[in-house]
N, C-alpha and C. Protein backbone atom coordinates (compact mmCIF):
# COMPACT_ATOMS: atom_id res chain seq x y z
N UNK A 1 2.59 26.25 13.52
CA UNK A 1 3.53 26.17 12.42
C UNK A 1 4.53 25.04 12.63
N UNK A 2 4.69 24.54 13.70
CA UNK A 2 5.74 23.66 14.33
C UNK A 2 5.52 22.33 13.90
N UNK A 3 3.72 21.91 14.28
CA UNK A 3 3.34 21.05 13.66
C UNK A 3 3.48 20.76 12.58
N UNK A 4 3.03 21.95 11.51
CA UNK A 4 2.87 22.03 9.95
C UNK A 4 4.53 21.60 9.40
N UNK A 5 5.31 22.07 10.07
CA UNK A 5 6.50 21.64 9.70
C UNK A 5 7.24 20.33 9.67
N UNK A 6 6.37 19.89 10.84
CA UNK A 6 7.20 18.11 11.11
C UNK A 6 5.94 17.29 10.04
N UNK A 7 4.97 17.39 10.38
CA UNK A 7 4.06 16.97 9.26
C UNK A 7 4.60 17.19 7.81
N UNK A 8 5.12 18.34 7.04
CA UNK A 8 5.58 18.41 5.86
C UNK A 8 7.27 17.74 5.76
N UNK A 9 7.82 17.65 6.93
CA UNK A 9 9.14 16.69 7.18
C UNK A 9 8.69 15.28 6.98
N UNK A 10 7.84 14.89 8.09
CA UNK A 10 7.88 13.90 7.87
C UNK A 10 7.13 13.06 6.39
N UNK A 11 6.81 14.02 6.13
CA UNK A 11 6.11 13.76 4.73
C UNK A 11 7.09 13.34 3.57
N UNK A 12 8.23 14.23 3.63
CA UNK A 12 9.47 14.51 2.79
C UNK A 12 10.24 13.38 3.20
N UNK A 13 10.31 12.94 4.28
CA UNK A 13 11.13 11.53 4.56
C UNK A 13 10.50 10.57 4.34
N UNK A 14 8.89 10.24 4.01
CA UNK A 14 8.45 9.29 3.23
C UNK A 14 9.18 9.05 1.51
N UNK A 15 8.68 10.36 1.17
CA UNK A 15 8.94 10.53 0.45
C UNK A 15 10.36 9.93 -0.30
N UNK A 16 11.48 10.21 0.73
CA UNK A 16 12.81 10.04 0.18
C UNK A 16 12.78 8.62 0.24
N UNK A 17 12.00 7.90 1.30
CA UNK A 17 12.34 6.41 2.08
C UNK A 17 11.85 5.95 0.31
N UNK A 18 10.69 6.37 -0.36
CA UNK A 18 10.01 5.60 -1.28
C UNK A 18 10.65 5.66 -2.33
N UNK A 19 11.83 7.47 -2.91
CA UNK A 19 12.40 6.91 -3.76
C UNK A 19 13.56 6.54 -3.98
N UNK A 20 14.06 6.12 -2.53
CA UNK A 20 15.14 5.35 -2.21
C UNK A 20 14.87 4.03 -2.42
N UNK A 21 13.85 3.18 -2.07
CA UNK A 21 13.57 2.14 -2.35
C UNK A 21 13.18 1.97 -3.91
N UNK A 22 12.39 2.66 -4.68
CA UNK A 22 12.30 2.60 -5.86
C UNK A 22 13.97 2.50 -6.68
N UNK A 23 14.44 3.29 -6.40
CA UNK A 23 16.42 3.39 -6.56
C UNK A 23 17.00 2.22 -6.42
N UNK A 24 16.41 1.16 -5.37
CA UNK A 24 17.16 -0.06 -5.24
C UNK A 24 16.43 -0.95 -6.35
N UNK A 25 14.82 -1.01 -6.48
CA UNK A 25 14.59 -1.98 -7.25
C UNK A 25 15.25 -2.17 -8.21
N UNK A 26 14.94 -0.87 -8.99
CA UNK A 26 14.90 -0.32 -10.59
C UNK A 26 16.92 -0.63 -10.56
N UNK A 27 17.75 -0.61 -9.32
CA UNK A 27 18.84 -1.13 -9.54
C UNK A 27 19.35 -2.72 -9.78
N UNK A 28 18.35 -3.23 -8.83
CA UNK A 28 18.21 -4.59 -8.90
C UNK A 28 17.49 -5.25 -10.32
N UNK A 29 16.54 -4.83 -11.07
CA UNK A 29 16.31 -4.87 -12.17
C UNK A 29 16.93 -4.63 -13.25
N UNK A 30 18.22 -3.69 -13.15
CA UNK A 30 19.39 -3.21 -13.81
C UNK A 30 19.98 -4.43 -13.83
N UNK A 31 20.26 -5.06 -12.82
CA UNK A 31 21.03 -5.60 -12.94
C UNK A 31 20.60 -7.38 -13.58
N UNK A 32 19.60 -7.53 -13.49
CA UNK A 32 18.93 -8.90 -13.71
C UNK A 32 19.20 -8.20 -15.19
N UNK A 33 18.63 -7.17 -16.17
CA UNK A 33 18.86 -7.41 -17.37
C UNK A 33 20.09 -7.06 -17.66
N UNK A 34 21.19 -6.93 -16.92
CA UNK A 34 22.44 -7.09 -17.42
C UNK A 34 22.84 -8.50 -17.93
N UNK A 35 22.33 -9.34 -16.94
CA UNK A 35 22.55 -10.75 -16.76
C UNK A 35 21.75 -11.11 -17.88
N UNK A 36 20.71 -11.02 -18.67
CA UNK A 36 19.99 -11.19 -19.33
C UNK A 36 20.76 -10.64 -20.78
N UNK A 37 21.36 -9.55 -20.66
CA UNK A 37 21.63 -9.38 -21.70
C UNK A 37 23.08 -9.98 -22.19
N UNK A 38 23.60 -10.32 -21.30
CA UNK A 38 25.14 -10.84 -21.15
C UNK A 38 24.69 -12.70 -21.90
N UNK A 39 23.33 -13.07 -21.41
CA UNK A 39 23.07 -14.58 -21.63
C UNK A 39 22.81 -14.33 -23.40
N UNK A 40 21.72 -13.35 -24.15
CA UNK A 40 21.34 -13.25 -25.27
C UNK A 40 22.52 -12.99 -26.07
N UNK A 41 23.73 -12.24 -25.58
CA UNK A 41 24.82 -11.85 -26.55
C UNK A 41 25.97 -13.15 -26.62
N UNK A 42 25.77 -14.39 -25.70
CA UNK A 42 26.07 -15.39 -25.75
C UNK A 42 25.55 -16.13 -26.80
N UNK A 43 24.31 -15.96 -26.34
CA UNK A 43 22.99 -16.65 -27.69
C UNK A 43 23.54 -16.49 -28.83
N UNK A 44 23.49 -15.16 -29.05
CA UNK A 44 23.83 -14.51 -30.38
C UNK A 44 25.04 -14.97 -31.28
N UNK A 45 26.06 -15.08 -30.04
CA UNK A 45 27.69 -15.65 -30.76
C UNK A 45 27.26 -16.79 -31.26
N UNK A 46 26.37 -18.15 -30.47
CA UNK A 46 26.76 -19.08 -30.55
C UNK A 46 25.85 -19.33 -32.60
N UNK A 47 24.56 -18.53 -32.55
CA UNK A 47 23.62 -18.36 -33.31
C UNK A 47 24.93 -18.21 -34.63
N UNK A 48 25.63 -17.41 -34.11
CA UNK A 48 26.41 -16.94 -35.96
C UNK A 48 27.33 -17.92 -36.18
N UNK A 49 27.38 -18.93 -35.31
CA UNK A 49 28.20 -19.95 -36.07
C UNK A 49 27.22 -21.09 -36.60
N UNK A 50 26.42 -20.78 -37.13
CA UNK A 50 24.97 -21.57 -37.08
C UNK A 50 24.68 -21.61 -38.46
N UNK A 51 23.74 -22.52 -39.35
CA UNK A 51 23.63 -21.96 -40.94
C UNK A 51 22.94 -20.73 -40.79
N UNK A 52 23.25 -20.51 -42.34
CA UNK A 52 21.94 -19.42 -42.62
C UNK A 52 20.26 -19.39 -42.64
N UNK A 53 20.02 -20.33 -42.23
CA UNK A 53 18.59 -20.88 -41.86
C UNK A 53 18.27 -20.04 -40.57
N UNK A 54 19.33 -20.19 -40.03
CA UNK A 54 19.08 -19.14 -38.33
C UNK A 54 19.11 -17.85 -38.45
N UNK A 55 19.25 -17.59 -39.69
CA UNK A 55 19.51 -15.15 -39.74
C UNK A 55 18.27 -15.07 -39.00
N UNK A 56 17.25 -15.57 -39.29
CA UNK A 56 15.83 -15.16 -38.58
C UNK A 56 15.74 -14.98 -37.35
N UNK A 57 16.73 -16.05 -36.70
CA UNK A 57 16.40 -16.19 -35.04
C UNK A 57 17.88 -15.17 -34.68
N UNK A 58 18.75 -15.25 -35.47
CA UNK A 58 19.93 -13.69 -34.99
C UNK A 58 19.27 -12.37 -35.18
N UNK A 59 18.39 -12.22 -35.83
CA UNK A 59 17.89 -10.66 -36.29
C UNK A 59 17.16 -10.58 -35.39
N UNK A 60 16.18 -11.76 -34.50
CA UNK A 60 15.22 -11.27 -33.45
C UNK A 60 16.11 -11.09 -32.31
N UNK A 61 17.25 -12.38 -32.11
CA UNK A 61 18.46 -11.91 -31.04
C UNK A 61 18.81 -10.38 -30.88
N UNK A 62 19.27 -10.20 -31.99
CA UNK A 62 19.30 -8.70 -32.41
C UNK A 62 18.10 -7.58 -31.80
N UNK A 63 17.64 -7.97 -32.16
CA UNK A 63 16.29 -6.83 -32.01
C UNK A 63 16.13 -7.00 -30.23
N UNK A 64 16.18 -8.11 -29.65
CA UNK A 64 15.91 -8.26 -28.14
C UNK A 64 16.90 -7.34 -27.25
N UNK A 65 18.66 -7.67 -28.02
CA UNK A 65 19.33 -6.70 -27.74
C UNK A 65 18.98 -5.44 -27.66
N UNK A 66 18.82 -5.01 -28.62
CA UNK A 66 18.65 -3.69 -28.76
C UNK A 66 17.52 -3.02 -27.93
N UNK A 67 16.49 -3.31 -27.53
CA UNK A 67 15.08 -3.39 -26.59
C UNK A 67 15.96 -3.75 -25.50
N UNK A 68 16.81 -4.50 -25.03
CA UNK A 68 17.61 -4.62 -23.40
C UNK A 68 18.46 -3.23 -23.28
N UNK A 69 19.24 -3.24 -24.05
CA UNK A 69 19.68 -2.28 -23.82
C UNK A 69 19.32 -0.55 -23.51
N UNK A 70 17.96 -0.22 -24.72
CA UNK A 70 17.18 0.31 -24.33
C UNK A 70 16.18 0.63 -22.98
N UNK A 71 16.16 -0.33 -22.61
CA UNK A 71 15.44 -0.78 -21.00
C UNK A 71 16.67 -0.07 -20.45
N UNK A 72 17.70 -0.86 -19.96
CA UNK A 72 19.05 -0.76 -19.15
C UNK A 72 19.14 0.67 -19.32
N UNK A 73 19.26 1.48 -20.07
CA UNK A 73 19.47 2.52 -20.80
C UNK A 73 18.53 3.36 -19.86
N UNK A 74 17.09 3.40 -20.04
CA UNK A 74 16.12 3.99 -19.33
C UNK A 74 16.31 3.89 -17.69
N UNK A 75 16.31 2.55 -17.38
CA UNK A 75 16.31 2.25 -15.82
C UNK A 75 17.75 3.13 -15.44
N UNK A 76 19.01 3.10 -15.90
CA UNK A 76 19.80 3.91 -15.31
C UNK A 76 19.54 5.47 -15.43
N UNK A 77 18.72 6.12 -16.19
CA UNK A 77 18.24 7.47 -16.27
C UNK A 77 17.11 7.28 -14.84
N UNK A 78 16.37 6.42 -14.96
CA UNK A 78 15.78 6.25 -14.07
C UNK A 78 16.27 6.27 -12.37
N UNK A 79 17.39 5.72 -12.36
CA UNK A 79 18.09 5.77 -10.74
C UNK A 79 18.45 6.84 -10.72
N UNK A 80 19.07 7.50 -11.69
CA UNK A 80 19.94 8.62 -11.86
C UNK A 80 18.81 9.85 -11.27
N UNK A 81 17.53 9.47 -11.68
CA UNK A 81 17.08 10.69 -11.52
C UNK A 81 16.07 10.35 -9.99
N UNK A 82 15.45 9.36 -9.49
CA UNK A 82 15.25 9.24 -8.43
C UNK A 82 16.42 9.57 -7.18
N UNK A 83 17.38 8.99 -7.40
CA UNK A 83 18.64 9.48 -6.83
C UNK A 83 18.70 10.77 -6.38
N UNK A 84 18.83 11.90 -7.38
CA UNK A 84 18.68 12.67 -7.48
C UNK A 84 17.75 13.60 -6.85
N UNK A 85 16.35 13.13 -7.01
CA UNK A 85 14.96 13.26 -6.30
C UNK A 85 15.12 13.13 -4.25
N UNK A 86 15.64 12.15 -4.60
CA UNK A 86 15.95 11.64 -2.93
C UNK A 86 16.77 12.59 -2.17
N UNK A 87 18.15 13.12 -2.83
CA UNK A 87 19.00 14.01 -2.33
C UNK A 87 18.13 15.70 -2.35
N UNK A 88 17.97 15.85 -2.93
CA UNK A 88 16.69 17.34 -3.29
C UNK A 88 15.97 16.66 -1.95
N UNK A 89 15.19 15.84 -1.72
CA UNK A 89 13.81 15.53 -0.61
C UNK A 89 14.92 15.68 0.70
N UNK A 90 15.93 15.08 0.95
CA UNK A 90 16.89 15.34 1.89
C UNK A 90 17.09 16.68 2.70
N UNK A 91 17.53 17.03 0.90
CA UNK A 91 18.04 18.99 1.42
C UNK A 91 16.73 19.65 2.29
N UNK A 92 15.61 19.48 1.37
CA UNK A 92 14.39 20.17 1.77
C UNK A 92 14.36 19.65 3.27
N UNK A 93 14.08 18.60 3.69
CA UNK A 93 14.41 17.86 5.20
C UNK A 93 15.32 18.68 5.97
N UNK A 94 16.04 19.02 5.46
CA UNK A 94 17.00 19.25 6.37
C UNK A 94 16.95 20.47 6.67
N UNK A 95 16.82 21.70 5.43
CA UNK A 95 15.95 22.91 5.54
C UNK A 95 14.80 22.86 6.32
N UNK A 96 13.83 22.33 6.35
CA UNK A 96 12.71 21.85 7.33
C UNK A 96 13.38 21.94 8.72
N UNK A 97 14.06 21.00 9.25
CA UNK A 97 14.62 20.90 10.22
C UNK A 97 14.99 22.26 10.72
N UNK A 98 16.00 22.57 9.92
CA UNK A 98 16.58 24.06 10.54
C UNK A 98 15.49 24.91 10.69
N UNK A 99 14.71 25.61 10.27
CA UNK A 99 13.52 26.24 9.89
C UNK A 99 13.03 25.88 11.67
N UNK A 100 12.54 24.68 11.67
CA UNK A 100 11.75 24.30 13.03
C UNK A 100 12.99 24.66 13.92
N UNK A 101 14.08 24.39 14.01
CA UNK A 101 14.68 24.94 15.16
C UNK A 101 14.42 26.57 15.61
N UNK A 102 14.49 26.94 14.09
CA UNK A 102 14.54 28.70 14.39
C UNK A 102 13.28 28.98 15.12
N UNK A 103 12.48 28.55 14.99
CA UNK A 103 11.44 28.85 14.74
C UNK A 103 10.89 28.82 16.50
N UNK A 104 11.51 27.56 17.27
CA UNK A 104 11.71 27.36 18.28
C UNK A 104 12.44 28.19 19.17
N UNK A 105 13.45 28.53 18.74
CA UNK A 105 14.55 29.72 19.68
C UNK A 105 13.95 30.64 20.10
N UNK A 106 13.71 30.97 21.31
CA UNK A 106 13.06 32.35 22.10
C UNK A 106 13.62 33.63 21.53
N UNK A 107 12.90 34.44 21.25
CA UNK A 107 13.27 36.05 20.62
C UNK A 107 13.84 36.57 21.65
N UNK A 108 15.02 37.53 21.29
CA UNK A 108 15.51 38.29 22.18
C UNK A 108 14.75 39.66 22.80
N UNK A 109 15.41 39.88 24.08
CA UNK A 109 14.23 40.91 24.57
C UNK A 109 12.88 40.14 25.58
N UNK A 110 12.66 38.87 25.36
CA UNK A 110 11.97 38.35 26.03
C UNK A 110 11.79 37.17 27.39
C-alpha cells in the first residue's frame, strides 16, 4: 500500500507540476493579448479620425476587439481554474503524504 501511495503521489505532483505550467503559459498568453489588444484599441482611435471610407476597417477593428477580449476573458477562467486544479492536486498530495506516514507508524501493543 506504501508503494501504491507514493506512486499515486507522485502521480498527483506531475500532475500539479503540468497544471502549474499550463497556469504560466495560458498567463503569458494573457498577457501577449493584452498587448495586442492595447495595440488594436490604438488602431481603432487612430481609424475614427479617418474618413468614412474606413467604417469597414473600424467595424472589423471592432469585431477583433471583441474576439480579444473574449479570448482574455476565457484564458483568465482558464488560470483561474487550473489554479485552482493545482491547489486541490496539492491538498490531495499532502493527504497522500499524511496517509503514508500513518500508515508507517508501528501499532500499539506491538
Amino acid at each position: 500500500t506504501t508503494a501504491m501511495v507514493q506512486i499515486t503521489f507522485i502521480l498527483f505532483q506531475k500532475r500539479a507540476v503540468r497544471a502549474e505550467n499550463s497556469a504560466t503559459k495560458l498567463k503569458q498568453e494573457n498577457a501577449l493579448l493584452q498587448v495586442q489588444l492595447k495595440n488594436y484599441q490604438a488602431e481603432n482611435e487612430a481609424l475614427r479620425g479617418q474618413s468614412a471610407s474606413l467604417a469597414t476597417v473600424k467595424q472589423n477593428t471592432d469585431l477583433a476587439l471583441q474576439n480579444l477580449l473574449t479570448v482574455i476573458t476565457n484564458s483568465r477562467s482558464s488560470i483561474k481554474q487550473l489554479l485552482s486544479g493545482a491547489e486541490s492536486l496539492e491538498l490531495v498530495a499532502d493527504l497522500l503524504k499524511s496517509i503514508d506516514r500513518i500508515s508507517e507508524m508501528p501499532e500499539n501493543g506491538q
